[in-house]
N, C-alpha and C. Protein backbone atom coordinates (compact mmCIF):
# COMPACT_ATOMS: atom_id res chain seq x y z
N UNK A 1 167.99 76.39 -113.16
CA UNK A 1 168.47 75.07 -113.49
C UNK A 1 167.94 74.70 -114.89
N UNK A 2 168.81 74.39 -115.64
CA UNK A 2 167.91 73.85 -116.87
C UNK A 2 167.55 72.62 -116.99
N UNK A 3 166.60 72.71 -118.26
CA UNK A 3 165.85 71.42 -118.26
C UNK A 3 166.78 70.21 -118.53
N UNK A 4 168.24 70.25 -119.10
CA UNK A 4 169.27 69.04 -119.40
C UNK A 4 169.48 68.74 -117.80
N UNK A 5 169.64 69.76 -116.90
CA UNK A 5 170.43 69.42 -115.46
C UNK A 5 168.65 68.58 -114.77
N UNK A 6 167.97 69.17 -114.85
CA UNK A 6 166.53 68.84 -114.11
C UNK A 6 166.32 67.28 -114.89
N UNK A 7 166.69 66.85 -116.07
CA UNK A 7 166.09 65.73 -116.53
C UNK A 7 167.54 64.97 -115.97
N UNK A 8 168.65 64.85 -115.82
CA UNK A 8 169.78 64.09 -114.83
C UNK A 8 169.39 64.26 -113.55
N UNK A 9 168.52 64.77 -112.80
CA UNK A 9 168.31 64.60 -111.98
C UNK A 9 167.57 63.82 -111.38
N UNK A 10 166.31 63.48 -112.29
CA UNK A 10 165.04 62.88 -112.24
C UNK A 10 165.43 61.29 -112.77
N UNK A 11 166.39 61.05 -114.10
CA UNK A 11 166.95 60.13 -114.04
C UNK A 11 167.77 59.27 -112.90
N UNK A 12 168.62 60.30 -111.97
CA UNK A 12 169.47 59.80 -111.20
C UNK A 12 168.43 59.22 -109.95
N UNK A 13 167.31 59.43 -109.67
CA UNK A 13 166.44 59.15 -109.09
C UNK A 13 165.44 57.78 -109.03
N UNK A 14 165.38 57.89 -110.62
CA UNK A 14 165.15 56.57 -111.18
C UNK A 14 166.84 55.57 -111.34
N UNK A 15 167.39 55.95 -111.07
CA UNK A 15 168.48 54.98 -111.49
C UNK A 15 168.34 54.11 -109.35
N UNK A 16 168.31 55.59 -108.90
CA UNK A 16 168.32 54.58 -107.55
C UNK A 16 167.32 53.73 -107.39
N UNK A 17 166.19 53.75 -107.70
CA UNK A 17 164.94 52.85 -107.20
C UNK A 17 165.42 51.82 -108.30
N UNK A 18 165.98 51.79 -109.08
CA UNK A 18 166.31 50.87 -110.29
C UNK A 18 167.25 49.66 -109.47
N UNK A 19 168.28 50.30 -108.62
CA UNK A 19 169.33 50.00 -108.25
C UNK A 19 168.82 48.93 -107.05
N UNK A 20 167.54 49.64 -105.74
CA UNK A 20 166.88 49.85 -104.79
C UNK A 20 166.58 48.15 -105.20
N UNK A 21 165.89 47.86 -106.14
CA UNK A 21 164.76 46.77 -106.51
C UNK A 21 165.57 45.41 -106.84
N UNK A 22 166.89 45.95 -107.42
CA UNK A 22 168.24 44.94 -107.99
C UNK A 22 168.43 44.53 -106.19
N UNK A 23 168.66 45.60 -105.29
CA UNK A 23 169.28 44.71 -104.11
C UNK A 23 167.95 43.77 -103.48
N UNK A 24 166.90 44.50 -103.31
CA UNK A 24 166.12 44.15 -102.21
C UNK A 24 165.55 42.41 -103.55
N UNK A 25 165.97 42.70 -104.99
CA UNK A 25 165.61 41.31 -105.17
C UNK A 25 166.11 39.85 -105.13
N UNK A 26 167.83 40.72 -104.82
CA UNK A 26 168.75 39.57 -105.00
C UNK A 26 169.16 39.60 -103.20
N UNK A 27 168.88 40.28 -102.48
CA UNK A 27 169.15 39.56 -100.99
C UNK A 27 168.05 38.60 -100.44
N UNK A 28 169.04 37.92 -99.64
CA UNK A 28 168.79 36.60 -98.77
C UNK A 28 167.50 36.87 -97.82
N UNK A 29 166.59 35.92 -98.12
CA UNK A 29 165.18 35.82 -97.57
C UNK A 29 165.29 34.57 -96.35
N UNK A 30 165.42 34.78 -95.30
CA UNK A 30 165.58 33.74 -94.06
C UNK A 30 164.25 33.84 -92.97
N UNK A 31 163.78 32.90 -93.33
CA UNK A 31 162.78 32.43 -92.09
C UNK A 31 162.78 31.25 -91.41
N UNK A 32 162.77 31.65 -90.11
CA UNK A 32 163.04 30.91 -89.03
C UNK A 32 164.50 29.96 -89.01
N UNK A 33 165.15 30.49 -89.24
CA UNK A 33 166.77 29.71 -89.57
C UNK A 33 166.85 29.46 -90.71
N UNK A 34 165.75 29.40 -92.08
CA UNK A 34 165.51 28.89 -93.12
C UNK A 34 166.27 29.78 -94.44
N UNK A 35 167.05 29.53 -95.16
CA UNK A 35 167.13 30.28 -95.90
C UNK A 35 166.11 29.52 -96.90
N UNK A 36 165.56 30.97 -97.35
CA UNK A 36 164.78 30.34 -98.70
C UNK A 36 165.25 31.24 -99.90
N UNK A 37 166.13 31.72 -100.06
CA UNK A 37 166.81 32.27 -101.12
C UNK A 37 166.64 33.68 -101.23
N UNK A 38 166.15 34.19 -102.41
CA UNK A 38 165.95 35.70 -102.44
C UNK A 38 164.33 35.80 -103.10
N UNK A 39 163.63 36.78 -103.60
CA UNK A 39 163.37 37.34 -104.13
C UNK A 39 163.06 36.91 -105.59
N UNK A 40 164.08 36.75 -106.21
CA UNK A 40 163.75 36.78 -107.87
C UNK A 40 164.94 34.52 -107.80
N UNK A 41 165.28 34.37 -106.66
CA UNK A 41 165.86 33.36 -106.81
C UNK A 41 165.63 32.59 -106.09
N UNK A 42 164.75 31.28 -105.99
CA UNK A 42 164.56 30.23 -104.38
C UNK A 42 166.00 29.28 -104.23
N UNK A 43 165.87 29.33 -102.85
CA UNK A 43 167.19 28.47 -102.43
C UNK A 43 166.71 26.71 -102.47
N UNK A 44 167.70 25.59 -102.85
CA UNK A 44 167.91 24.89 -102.79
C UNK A 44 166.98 24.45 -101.03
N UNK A 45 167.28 24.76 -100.43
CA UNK A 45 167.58 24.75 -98.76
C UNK A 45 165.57 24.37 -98.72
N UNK A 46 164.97 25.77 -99.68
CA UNK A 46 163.73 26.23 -99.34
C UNK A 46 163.18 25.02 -99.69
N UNK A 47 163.67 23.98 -100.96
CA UNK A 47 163.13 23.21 -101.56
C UNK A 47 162.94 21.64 -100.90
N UNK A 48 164.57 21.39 -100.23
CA UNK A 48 164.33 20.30 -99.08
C UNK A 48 163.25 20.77 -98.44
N UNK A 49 163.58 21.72 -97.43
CA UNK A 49 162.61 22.26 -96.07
C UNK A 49 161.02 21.37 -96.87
N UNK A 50 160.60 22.09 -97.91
CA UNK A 50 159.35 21.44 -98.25
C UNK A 50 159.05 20.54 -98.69
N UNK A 51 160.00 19.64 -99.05
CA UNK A 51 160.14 18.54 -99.07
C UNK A 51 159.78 17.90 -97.83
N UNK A 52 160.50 18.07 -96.88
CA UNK A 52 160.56 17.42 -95.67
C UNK A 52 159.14 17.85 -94.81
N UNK A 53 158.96 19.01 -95.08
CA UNK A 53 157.36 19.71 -94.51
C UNK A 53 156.17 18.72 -94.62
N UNK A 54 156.22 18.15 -96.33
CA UNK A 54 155.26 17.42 -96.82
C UNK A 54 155.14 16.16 -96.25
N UNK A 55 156.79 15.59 -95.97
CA UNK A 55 157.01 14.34 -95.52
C UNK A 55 156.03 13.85 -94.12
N UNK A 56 156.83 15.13 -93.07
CA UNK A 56 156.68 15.11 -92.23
C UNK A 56 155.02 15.73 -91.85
N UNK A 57 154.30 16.18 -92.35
CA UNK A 57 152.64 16.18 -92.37
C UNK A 57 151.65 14.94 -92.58
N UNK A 58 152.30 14.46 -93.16
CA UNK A 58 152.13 12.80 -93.42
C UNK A 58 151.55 12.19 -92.14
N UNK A 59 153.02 12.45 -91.22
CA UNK A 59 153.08 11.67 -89.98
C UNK A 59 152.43 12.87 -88.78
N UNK A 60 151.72 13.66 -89.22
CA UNK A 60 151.07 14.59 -88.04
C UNK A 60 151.71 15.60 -87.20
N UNK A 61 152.69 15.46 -87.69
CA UNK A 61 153.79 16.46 -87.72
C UNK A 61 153.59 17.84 -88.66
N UNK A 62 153.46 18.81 -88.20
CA UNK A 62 152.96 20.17 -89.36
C UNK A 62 153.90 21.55 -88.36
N UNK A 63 154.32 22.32 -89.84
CA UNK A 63 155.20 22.92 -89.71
C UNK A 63 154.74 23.95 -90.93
N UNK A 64 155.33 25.57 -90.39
CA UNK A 64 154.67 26.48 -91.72
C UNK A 64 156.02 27.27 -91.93
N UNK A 65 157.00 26.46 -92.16
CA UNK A 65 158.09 27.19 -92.73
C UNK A 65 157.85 27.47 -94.14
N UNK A 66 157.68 26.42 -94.77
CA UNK A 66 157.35 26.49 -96.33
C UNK A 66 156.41 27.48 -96.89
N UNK A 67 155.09 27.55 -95.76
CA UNK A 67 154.19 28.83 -96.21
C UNK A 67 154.81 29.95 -95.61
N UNK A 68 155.60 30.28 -94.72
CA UNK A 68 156.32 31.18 -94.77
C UNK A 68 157.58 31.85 -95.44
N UNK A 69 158.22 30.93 -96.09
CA UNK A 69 159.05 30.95 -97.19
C UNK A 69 158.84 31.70 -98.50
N UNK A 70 157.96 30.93 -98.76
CA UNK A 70 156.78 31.47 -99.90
C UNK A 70 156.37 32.83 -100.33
N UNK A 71 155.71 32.95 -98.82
CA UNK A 71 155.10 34.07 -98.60
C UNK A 71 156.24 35.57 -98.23
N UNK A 72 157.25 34.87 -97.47
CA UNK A 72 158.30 36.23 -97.45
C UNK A 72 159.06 36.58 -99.22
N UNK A 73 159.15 35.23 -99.82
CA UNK A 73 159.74 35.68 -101.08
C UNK A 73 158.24 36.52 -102.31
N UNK A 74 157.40 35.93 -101.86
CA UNK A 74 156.37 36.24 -102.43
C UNK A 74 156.46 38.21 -102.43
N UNK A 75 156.56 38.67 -100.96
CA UNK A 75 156.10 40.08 -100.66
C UNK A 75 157.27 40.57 -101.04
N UNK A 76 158.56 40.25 -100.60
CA UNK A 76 159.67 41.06 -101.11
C UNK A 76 159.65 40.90 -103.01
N UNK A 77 159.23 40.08 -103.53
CA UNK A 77 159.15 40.24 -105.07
C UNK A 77 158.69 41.52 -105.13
N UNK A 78 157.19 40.92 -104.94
CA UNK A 78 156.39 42.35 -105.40
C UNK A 78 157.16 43.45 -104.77
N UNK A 79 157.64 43.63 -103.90
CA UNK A 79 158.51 45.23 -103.76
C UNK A 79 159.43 45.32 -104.60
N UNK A 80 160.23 44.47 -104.77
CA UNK A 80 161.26 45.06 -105.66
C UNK A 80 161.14 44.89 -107.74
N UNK A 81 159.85 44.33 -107.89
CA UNK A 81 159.42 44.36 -108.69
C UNK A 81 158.45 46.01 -109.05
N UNK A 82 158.05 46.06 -108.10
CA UNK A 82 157.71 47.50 -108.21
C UNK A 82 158.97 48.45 -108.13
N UNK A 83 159.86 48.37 -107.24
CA UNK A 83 161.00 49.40 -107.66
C UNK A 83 161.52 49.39 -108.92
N UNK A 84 161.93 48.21 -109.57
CA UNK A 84 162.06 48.35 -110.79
C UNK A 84 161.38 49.08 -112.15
N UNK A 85 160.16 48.45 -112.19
CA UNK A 85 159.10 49.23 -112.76
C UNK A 85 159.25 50.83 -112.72
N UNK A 86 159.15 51.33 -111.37
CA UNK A 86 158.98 52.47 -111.07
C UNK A 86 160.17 53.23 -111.25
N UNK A 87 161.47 52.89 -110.97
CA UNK A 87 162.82 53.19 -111.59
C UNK A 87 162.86 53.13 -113.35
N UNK A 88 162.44 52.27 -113.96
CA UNK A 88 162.30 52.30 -115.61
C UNK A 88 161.63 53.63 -115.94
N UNK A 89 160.54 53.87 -115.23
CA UNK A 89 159.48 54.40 -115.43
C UNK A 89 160.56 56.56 -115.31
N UNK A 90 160.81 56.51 -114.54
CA UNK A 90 161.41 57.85 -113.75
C UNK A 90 162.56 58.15 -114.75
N UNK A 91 163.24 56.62 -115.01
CA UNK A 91 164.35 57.08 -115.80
C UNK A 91 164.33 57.37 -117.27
N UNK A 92 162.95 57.28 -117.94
CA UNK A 92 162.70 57.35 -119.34
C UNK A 92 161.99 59.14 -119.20
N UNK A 93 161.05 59.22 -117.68
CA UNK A 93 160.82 60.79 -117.82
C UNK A 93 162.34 61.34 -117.96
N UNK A 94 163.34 61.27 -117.06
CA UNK A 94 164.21 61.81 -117.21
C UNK A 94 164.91 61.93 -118.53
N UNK A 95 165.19 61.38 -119.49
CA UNK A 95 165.77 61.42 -120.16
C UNK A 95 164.61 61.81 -121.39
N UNK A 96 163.04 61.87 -121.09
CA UNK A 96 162.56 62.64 -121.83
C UNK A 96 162.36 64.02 -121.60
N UNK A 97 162.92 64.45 -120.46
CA UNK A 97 163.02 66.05 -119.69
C UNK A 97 164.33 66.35 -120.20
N UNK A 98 165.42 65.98 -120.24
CA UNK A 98 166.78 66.34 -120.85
C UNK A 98 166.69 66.30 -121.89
N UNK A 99 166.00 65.65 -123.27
CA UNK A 99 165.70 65.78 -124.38
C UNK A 99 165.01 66.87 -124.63
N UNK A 100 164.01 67.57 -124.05
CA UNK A 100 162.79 68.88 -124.96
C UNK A 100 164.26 69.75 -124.74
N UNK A 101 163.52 70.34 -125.62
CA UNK A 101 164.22 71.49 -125.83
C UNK A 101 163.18 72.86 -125.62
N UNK A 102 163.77 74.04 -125.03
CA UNK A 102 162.95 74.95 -125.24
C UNK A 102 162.70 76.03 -125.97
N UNK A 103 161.91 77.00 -126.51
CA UNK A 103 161.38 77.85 -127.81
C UNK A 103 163.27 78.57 -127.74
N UNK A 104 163.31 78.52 -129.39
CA UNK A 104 164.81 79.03 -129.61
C UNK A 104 164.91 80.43 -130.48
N UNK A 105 165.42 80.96 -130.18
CA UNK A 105 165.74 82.20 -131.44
C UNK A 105 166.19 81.64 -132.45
N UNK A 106 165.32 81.99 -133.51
CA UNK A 106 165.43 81.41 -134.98
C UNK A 106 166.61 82.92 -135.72
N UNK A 107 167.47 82.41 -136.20
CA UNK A 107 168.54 83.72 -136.55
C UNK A 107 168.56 83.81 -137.78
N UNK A 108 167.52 82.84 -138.36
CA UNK A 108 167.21 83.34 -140.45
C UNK A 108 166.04 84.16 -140.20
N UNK A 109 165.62 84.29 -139.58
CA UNK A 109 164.28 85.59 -139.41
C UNK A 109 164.35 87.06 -140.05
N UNK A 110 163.75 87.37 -141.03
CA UNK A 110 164.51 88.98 -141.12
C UNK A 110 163.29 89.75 -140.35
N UNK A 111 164.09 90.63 -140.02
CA UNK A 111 162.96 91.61 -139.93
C UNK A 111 162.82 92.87 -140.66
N UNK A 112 161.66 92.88 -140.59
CA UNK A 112 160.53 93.97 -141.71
C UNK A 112 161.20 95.04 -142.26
N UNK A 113 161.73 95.93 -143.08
CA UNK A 113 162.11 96.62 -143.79
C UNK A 113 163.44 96.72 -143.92
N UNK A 114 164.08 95.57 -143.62
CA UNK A 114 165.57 95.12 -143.67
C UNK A 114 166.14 94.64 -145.08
């Protein structure tokens, strides 16, 4: 296999975790009936809910949707923030593995008593 086919490969690898980090950042984060948006985006929804969380703590009323909200968009970031990273990362080896080149026959060479 050569090194052009081996560095598309290693790219195409990084292109999925690239791809991997785009979904898992832009899907829907739901706790307890709650949507709280995604990942790289909070929902409207998440922002009443804590609104109303705060309200309603007031009156002795306590509820941990909001720290669970938080906290689910919180952990799915960091994952798909790391896929990304790690997809950038795979897809620049790759395309620095399809770039080398390897030792070439030089054809201005003479040789010796020629």
């Amino acid at each position: 296999m050569s090194r052009a086919a081996v560095g598309g490969v290693i790219a195409l690898f990084g292109l999925v975790f690239v791809v991997a980090g785009l979904v898992l950042g832009y899907v829907p984060v739901h706790v307890s009936g709650v949507s709280c948006g995604s990942a790289f985006n909070p929902s409207d929804d998440a922002a009443y809910v804590r609104d109303l969380t705060h309200a309603m703590a007031g009156m002795g009323v306590s509820t941990d949707v909001t720290d669970a909200c938080d906290s689910a968009r919180s952990n799915w970031n960091m994952v798909a923030i790391l896929l990304l990273v790690l997809g950038g990362l795979v897809l620049v080896v790759g395309a620095v593995v399809s770039s080398i080149r390897g030792p070439q026959q030089r054809s201005d060479v003479r040789t010796p008593g020629a």
